[in-house]
C-alpha atoms as a PDB file:
ATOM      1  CA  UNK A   1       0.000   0.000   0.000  1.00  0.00           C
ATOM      2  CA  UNK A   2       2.665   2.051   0.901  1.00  0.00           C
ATOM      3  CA  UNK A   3       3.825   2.637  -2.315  1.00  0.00           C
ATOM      4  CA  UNK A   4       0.664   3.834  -3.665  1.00  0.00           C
ATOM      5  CA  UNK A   5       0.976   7.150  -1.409  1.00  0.00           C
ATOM      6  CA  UNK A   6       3.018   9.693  -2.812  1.00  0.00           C
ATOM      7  CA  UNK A   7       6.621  11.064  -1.063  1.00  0.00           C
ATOM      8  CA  UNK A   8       9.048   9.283   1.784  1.00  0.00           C
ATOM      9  CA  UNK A   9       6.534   6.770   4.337  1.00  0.00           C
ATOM     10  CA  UNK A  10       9.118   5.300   6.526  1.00  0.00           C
ATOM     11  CA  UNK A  11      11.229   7.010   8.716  1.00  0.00           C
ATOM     12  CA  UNK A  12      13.268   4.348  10.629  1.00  0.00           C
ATOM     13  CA  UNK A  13      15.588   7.247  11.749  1.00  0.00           C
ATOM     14  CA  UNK A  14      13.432   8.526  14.416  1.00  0.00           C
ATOM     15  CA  UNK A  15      12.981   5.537  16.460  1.00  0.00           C
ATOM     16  CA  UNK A  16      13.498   7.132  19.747  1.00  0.00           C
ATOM     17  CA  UNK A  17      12.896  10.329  18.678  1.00  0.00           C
ATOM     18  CA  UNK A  18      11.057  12.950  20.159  1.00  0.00           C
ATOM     19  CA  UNK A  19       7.736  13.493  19.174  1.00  0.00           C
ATOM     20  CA  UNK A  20       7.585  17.349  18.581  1.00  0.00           C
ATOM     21  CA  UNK A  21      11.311  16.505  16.540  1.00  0.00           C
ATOM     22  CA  UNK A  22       9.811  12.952  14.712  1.00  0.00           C
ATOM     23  CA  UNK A  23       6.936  15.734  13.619  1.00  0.00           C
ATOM     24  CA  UNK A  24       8.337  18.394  11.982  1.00  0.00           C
ATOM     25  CA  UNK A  25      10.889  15.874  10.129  1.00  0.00           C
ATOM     26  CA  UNK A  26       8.150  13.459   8.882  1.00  0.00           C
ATOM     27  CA  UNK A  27       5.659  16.492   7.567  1.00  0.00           C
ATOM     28  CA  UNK A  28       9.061  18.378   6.554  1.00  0.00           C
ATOM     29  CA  UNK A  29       9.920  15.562   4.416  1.00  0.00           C
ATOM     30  CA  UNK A  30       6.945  14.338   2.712  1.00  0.00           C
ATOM     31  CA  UNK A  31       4.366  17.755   3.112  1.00  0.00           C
ATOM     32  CA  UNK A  32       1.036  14.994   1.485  1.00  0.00           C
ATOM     33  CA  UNK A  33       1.784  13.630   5.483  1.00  0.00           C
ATOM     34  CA  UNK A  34      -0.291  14.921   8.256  1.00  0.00           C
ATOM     35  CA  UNK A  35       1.476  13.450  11.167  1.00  0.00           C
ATOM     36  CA  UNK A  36      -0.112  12.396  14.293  1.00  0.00           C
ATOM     37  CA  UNK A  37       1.408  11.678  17.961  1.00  0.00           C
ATOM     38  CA  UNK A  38      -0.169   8.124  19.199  1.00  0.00           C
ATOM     39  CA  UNK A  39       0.603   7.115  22.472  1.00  0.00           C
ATOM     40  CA  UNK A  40       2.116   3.702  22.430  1.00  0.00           C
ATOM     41  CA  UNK A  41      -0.362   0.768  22.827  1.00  0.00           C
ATOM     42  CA  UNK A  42      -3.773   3.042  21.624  1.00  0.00           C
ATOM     43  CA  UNK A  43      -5.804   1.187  19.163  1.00  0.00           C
ATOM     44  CA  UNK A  44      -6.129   2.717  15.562  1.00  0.00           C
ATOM     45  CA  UNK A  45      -7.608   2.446  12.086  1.00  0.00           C
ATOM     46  CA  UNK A  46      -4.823   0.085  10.225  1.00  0.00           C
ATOM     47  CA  UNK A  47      -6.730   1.705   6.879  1.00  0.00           C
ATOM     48  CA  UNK A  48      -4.668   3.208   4.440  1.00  0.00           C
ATOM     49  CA  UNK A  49      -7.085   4.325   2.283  1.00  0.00           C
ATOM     50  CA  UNK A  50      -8.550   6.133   5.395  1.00  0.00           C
ATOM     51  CA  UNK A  51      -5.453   7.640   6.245  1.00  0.00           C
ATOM     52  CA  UNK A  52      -4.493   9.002   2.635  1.00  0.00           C
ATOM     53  CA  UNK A  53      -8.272  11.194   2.772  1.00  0.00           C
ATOM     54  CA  UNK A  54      -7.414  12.377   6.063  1.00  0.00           C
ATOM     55  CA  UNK A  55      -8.284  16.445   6.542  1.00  0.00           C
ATOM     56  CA  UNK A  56      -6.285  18.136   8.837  1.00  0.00           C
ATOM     57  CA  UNK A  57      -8.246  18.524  12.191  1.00  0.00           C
ATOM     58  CA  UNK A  58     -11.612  20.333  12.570  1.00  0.00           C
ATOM     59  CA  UNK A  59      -9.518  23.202  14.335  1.00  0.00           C
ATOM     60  CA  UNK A  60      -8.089  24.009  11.103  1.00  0.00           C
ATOM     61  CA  UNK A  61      -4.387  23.956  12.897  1.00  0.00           C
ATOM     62  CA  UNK A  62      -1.868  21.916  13.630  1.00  0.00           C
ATOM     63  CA  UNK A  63      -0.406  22.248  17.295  1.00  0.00           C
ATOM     64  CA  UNK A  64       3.086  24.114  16.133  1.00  0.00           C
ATOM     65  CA  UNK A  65       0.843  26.486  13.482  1.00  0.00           C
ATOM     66  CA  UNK A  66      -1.193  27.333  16.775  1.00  0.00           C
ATOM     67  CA  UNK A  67       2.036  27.795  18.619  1.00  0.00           C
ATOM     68  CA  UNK A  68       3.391  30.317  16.218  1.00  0.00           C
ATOM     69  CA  UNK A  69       0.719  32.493  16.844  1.00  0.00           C
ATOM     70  CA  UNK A  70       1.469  32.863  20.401  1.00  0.00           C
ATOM     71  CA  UNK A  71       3.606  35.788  21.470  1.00  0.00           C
ATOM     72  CA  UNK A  72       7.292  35.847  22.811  1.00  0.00           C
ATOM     73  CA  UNK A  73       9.770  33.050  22.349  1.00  0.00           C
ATOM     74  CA  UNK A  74       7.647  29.476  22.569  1.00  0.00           C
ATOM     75  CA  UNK A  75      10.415  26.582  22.709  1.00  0.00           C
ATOM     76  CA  UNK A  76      13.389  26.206  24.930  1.00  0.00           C
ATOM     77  CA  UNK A  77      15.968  23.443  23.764  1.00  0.00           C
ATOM     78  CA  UNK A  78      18.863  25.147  25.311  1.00  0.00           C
ATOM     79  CA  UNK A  79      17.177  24.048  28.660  1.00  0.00           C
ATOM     80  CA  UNK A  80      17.250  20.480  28.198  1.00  0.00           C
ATOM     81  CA  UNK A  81      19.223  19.109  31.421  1.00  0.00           C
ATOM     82  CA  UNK A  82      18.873  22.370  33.214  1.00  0.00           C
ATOM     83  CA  UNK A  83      17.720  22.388  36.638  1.00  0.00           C
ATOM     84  CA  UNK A  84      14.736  23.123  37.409  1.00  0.00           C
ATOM     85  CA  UNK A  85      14.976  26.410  38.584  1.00  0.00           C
ATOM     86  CA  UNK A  86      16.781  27.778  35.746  1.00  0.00           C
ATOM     87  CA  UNK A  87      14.125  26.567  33.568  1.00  0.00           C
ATOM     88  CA  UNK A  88      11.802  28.395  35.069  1.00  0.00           C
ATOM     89  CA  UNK A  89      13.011  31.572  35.724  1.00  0.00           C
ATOM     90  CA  UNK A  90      14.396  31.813  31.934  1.00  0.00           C
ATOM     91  CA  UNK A  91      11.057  30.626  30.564  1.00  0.00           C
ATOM     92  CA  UNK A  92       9.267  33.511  32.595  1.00  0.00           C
ATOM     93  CA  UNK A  93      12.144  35.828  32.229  1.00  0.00           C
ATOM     94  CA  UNK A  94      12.197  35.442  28.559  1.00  0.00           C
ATOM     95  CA  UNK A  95       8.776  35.161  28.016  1.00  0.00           C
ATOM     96  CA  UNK A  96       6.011  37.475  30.080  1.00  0.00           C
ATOM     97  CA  UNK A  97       2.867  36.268  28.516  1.00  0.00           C
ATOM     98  CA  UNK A  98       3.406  32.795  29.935  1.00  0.00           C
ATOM     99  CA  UNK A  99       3.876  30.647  33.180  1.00  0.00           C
ATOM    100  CA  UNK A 100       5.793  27.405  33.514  1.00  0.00           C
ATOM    101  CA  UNK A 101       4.250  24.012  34.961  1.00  0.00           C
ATOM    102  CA  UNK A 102       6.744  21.841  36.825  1.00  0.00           C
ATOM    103  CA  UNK A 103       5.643  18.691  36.136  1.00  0.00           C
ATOM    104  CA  UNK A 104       7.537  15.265  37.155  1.00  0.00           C
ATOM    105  CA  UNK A 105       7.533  12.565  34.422  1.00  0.00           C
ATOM    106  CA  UNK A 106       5.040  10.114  34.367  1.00  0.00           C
ATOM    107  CA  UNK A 107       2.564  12.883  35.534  1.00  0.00           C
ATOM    108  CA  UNK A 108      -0.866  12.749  33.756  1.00  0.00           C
ATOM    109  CA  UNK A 109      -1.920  16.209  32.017  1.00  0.00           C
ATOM    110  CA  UNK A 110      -4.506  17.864  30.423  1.00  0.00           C
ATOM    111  CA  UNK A 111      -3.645  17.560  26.636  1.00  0.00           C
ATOM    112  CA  UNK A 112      -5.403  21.046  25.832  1.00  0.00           C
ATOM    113  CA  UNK A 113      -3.218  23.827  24.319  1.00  0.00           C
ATOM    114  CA  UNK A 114      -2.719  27.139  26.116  1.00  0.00           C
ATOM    115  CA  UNK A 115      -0.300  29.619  24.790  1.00  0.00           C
ATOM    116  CA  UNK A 116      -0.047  31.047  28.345  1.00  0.00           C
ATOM    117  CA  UNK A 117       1.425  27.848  29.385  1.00  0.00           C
ATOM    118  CA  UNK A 118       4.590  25.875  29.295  1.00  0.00           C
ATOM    119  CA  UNK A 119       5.096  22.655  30.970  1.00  0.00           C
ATOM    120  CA  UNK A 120       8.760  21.974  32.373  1.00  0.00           C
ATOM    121  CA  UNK A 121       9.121  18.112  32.492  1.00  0.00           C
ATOM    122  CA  UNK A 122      11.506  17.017  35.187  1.00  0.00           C
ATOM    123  CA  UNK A 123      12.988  13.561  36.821  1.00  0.00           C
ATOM    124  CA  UNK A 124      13.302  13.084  40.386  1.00  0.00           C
ATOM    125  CA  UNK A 125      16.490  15.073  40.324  1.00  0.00           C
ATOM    126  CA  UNK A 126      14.300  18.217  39.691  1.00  0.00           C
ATOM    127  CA  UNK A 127      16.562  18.308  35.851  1.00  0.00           C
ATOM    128  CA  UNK A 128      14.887  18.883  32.816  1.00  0.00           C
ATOM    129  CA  UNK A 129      13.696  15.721  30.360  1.00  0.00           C
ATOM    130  CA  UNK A 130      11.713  17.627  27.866  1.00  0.00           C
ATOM    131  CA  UNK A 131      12.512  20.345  25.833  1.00  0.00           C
ATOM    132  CA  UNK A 132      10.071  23.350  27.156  1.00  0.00           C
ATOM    133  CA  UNK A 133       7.332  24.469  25.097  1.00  0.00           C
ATOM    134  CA  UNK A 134       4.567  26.582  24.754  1.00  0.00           C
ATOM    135  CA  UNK A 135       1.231  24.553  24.975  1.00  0.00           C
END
């Protein structure tokens, strides 16, 4: 089936990946893709057909289009492995119109977007595991 769809459809490369990153490359590389996040072990449609009609979502937007229309800086990499701390205050510092969420992994969240929000995922060790974004 696979070759019937037009542009790259395998990305072995981003096995371990994260998801924001596996995103942007996959719809980057092949723009006829509308990528989707799954969480591992959630049961989908295994139709192709299905998933070569698919319209982008009712909200018109994908989550990084939404993002870009949020004010101030929205992403963080430089603070992977910070403390903390750090994180936070350079977030806020850097950024007025938002305020940071110190959340440890394995935490559940809401999956709602807010552009006045940006979670800081930490380990026990209060350091960073996530690059920061807006949402």
């Amino acid at each position: 089936m696979a070759s019937e769809c037009q542009g790259k459809s395998s990305w072995p490369e981003l096995l371990g990946a994260q998801a924001r990153v596996a995103i942007v490359t996959v719809e980057t590389q092949n723009p006829n893709v509308d990528a989707q996040v799954v969480l591992e072990g959630t049961v989908v449609s295994g139709e192709v057909s299905h998933v070569q009609q698919h319209q982008r979502s009712k909200r018109g937007k994908k989550i990084r289009d939404i993002a870009s229309d949020c004010q101030g800086k929205s992403s963080w990499p430089e603070l992977l492995g910070a403390q903390a701390r750090v994180a936070v205050v350079t977030i806020e510092t850097q950024n007025p119109y938002v305020d940071t969420q110190v959340v440890l992994e394995g935490t559940p969240v809401t999956k709602d977007f807010s552009c006045s929000r940006v979670r800081v995922w930490i380990d026990q060790n209060r350091i960073v595991t996530r690059v920061p974004v807006i949402g």
